[in-house]
N, C-alpha and C. Protein backbone atom coordinates (compact mmCIF):
# COMPACT_ATOMS: atom_id res chain seq x y z
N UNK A 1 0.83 -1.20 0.00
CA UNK A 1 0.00 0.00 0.00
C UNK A 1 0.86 1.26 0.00
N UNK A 2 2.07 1.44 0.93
CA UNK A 2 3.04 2.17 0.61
C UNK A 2 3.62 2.68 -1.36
N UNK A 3 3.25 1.73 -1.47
CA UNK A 3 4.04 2.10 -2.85
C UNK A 3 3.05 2.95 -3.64
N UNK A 4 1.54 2.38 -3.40
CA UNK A 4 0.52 3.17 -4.42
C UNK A 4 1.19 4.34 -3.96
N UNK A 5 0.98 4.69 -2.51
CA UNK A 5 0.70 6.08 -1.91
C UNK A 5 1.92 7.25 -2.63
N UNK A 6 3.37 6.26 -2.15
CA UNK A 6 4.41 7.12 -2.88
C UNK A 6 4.37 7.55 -4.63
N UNK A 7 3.74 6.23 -5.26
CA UNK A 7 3.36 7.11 -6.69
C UNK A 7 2.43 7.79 -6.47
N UNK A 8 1.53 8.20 -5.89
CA UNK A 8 0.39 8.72 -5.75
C UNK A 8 0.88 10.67 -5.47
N UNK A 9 1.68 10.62 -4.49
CA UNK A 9 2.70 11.74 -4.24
C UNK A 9 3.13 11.93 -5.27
N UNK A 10 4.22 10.96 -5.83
CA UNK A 10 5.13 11.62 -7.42
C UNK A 10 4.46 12.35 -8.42
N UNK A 11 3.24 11.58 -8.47
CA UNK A 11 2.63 11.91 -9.88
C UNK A 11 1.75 13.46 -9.28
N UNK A 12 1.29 13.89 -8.29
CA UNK A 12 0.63 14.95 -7.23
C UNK A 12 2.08 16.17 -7.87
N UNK A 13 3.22 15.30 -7.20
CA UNK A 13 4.25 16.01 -7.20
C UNK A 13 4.92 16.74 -8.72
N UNK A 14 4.56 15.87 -9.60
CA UNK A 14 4.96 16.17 -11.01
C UNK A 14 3.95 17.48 -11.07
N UNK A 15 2.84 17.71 -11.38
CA UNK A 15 1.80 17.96 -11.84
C UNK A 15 1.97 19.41 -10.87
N UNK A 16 2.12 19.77 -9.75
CA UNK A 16 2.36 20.79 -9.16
C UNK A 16 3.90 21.69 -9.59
N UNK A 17 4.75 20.46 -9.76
CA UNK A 17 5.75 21.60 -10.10
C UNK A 17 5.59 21.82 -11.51
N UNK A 18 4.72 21.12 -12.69
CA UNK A 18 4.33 22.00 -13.56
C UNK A 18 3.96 23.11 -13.65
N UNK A 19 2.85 23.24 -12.66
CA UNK A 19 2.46 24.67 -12.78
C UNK A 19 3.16 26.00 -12.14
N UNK A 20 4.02 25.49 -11.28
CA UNK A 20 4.90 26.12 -10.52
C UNK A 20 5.68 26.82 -11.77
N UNK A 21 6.16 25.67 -12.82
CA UNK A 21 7.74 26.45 -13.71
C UNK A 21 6.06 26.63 -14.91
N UNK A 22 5.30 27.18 -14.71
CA UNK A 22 4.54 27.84 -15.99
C UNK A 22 4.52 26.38 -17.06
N UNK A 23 4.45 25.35 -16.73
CA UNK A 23 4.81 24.65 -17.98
C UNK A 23 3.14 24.01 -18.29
N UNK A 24 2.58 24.70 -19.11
CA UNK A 24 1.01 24.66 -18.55
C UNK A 24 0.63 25.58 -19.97
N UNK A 25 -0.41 25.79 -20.16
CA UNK A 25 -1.67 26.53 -21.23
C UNK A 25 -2.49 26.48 -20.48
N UNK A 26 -3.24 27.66 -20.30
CA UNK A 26 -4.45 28.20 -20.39
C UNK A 26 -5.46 27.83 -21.26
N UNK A 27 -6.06 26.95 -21.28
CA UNK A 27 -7.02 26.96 -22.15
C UNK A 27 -8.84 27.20 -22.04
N UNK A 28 -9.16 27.55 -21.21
CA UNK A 28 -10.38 28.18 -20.98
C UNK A 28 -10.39 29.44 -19.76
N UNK A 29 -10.80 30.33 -19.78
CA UNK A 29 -11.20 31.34 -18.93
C UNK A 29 -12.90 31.11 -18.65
N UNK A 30 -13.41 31.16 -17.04
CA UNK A 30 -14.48 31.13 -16.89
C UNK A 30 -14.52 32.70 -17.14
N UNK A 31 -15.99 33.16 -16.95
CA UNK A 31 -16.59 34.64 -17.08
C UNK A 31 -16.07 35.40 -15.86
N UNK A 32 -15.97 34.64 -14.84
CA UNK A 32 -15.75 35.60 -13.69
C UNK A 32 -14.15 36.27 -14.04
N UNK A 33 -13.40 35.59 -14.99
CA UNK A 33 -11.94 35.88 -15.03
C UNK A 33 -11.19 35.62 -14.15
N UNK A 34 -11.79 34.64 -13.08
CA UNK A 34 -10.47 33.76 -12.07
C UNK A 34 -10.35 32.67 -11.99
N UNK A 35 -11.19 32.49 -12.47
CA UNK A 35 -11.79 30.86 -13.10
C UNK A 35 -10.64 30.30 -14.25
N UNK A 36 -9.78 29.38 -14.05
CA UNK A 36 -8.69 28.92 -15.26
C UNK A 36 -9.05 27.68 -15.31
N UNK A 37 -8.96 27.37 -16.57
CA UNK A 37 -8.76 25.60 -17.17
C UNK A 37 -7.24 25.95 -17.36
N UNK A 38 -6.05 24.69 -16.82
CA UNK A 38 -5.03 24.26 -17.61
C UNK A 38 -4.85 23.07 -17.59
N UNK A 39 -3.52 23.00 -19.39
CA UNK A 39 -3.58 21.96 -19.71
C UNK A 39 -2.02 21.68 -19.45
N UNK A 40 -1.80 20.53 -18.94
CA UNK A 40 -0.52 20.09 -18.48
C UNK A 40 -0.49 18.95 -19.71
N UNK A 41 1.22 19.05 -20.46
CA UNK A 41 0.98 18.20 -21.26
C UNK A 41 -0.12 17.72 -22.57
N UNK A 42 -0.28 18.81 -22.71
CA UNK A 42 -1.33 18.54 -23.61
C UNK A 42 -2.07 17.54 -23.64
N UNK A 43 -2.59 17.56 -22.27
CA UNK A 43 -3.50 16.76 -21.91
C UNK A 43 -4.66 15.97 -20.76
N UNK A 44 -3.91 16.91 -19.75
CA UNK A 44 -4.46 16.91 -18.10
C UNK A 44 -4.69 18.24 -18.12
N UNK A 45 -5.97 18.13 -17.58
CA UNK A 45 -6.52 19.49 -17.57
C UNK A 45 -7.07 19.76 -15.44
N UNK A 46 -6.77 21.17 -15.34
CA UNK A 46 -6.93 21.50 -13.67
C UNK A 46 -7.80 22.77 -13.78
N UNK A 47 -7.94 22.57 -13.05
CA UNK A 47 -9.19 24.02 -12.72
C UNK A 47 -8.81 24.82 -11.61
N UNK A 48 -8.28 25.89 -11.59
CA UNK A 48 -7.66 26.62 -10.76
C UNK A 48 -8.38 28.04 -10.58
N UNK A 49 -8.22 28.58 -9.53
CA UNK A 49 -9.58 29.48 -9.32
C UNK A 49 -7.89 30.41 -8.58
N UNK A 50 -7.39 31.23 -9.14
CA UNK A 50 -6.65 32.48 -9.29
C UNK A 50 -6.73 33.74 -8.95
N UNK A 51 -7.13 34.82 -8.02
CA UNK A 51 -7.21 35.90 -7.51
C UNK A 51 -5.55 36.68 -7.70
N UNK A 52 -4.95 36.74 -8.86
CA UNK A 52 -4.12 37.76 -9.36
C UNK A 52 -3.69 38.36 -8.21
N UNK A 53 -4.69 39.73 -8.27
CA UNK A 53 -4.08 40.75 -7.45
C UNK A 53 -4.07 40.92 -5.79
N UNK A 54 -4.17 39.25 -5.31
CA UNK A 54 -3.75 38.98 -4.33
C UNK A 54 -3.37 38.24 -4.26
N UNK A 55 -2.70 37.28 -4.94
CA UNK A 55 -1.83 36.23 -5.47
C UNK A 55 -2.01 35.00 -4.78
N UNK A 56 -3.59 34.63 -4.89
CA UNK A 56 -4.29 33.64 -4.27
C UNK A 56 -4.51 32.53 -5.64
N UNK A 57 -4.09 31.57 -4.97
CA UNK A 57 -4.43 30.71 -6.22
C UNK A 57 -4.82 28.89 -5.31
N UNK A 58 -5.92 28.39 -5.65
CA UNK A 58 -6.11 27.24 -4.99
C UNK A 58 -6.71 26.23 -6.39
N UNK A 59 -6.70 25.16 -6.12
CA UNK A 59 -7.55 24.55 -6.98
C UNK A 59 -8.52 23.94 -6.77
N UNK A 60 -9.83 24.07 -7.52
CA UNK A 60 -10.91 23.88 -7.55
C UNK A 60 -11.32 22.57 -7.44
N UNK A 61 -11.71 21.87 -6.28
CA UNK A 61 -12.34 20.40 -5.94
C UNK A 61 -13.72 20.16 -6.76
N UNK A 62 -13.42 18.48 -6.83
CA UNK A 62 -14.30 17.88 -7.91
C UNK A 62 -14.59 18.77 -8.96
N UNK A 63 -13.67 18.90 -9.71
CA UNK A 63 -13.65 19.61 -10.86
C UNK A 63 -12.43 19.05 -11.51
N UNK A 64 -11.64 18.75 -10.98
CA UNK A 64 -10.02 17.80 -11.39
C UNK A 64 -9.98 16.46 -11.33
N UNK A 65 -9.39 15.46 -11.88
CA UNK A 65 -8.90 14.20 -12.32
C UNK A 65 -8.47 13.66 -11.08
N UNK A 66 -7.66 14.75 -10.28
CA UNK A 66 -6.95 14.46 -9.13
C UNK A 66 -6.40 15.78 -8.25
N UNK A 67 -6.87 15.56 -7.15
CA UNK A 67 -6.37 16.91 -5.89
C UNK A 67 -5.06 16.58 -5.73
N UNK A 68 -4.85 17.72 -5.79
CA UNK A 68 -3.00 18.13 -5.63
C UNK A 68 -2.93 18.94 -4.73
N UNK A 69 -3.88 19.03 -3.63
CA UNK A 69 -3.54 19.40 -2.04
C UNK A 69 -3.57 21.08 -2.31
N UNK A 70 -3.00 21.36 -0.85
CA UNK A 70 -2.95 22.76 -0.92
C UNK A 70 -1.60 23.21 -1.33
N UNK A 71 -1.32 24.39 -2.07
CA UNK A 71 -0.40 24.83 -2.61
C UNK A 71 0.40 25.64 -1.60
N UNK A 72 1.46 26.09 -1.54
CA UNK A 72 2.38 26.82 -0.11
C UNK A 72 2.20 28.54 -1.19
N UNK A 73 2.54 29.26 0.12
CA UNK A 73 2.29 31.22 -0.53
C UNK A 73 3.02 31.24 -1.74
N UNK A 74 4.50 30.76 -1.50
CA UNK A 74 5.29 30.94 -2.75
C UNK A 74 4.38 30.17 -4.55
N UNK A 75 4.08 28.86 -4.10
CA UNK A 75 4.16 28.67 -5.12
C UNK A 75 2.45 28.89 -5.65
N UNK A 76 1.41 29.30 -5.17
CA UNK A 76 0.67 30.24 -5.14
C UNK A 76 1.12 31.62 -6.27
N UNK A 77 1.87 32.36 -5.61
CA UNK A 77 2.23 33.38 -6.49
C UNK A 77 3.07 33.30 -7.65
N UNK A 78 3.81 31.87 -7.82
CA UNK A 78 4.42 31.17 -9.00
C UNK A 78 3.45 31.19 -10.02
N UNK A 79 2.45 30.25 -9.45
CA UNK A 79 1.05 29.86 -10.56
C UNK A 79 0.41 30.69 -11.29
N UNK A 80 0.01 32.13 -10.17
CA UNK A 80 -0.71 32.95 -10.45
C UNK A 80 0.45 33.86 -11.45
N UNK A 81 1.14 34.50 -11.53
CA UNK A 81 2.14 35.03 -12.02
C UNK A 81 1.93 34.00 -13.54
N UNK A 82 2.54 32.92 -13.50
CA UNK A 82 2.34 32.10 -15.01
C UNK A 82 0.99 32.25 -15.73
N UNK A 83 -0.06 31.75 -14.82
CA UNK A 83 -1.37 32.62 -15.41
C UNK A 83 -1.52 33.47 -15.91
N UNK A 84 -1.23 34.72 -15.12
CA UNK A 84 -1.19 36.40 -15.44
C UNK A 84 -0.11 36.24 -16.93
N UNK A 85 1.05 35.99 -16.69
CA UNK A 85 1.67 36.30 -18.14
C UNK A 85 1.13 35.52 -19.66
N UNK A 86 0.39 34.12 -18.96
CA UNK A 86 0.19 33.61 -19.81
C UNK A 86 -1.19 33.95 -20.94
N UNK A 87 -2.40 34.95 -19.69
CA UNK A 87 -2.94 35.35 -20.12
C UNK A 87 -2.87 36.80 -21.10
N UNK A 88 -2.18 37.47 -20.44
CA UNK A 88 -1.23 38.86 -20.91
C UNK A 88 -0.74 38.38 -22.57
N UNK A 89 -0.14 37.08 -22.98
CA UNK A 89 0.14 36.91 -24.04
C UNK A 89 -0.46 36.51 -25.27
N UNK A 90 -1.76 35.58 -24.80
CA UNK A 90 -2.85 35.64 -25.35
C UNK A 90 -3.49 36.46 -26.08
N UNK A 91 -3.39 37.73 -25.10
CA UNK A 91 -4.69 39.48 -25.02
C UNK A 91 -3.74 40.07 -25.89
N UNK A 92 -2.37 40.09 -26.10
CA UNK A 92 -1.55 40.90 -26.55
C UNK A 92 -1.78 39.88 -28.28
N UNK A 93 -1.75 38.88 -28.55
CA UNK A 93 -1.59 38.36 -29.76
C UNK A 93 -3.34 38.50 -30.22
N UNK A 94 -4.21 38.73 -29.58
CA UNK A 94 -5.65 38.38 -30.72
C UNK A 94 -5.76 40.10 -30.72
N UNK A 95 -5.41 40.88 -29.81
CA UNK A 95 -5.33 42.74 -30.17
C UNK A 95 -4.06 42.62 -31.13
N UNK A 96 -3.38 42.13 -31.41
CA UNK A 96 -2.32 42.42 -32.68
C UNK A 96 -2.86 41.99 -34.04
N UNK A 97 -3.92 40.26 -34.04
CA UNK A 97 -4.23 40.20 -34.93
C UNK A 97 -6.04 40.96 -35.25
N UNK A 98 -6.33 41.35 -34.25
CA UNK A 98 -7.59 42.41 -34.58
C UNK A 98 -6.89 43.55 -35.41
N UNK A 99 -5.99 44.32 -34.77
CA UNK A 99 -5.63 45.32 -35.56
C UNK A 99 -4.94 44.90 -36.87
N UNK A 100 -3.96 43.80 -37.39
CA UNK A 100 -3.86 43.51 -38.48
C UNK A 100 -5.19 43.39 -39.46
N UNK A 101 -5.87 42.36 -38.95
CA UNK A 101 -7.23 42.41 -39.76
C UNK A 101 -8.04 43.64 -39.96
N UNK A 102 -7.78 44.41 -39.06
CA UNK A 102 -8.54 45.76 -39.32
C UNK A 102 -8.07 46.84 -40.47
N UNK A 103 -6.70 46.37 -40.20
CA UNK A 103 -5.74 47.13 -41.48
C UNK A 103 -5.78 46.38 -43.13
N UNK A 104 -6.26 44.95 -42.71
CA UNK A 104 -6.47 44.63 -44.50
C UNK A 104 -7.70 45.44 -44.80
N UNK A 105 -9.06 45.52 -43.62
CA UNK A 105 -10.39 45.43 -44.17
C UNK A 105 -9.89 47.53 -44.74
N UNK A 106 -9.69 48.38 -43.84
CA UNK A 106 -9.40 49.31 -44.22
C UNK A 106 -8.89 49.33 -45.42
N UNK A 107 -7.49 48.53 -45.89
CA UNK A 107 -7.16 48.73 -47.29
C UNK A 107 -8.58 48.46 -48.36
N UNK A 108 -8.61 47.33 -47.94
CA UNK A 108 -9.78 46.67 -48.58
C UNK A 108 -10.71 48.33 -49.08
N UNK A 109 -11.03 48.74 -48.43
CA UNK A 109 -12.23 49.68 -48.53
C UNK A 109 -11.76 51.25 -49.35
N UNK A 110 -10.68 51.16 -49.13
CA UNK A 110 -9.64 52.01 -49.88
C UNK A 110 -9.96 51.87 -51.17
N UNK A 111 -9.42 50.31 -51.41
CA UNK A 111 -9.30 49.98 -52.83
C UNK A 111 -11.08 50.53 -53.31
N UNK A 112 -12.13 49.92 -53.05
CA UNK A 112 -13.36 49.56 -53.43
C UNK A 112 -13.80 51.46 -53.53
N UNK A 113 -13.38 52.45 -53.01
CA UNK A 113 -13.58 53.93 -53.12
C UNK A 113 -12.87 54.20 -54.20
N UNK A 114 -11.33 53.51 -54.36
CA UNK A 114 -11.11 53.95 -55.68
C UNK A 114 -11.39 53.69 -56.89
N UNK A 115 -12.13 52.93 -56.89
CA UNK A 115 -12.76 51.96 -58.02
C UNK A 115 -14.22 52.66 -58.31
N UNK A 116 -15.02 52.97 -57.13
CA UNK A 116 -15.86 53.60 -57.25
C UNK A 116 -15.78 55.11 -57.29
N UNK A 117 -14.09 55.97 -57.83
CA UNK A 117 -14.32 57.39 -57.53
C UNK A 117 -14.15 57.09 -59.11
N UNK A 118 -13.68 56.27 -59.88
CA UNK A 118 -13.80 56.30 -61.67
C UNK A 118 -14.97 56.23 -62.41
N UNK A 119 -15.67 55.57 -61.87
CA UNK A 119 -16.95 55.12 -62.31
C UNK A 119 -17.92 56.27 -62.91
C-alpha cells in the first residue's frame, strides 16, 4: 500500500511543479476571469480558481482528475504570475491580430472607393 501512496505523491508532485515552472496553457477562462482551465501536457486538464491581485491561487475540488492538495504562498504566487503572463500573451496576440485584420479590411475599402471614384 506504501508504494501506491508514494506514486500517488510523485505523480501529485509532477503535476504541481508543472504549474509552478509555468509549464502549462491556459485553455479556458471562466466569465468571472479567475476561473482557469489548464492543460498540463497537452492533456491533463486543472481548474484553478486564481485571484491575481492577491496572489491567491487554490484549486478547484471535484472539478479535477486528481487533488493536488494545498499549494504553499510561494508557489501560489508562482502559478498565479504564469497565469497572469500567460494570459497577458494571449490578449496581446488576438489585439495584434484584430488590428492587423482591421488594417487589410481598411485597405480593402480604400481599394473599393477607388474603383468607385472612376466610375
Amino acid at each position: 500500500m506504501k508504494e501506491i501512496k508514494e506514486k500517488i505523491k510523485e505523480i501529485k508532485d509532477y503535476f504541481t511543479q508543472k504549474l509552478i515552472n509555468g509549464e502549462f496553457e491556459v485553455v479556458e477562462v471562466k466569465s468571472s476571469g479567475y476561473v482557469y482551465c489548464v492543460m498540463i501536457d497537452s492533456k491533463y486538464k486543472f481548474w484553478i480558481w486564481s485571484y491575481i491581485t492577491t496572489k491567491q491561487c487554490i484549486e478547484l475540488e471535484n472539478m479535477n482528475f486528481m487533488d493536488l492538495g494545498d499549494f504553499m504562498d510561494e508557489q501560489k504566487e508562482q502559478i498565479s504570475k504564469h497565469i497572469k503572463d500567460h494570459c497577458t500573451r494571449i490578449d496581446k496576440y488576438l489585439k495584434e491580430k484584430r488590428v492587423s485584420d482591421l488594417q487589410k479590411e481598411i485597405t480593402s475599402i480604400q481599394s473599393e472607393l477607388k474603383v468607385l471614384q472612376f466610375v
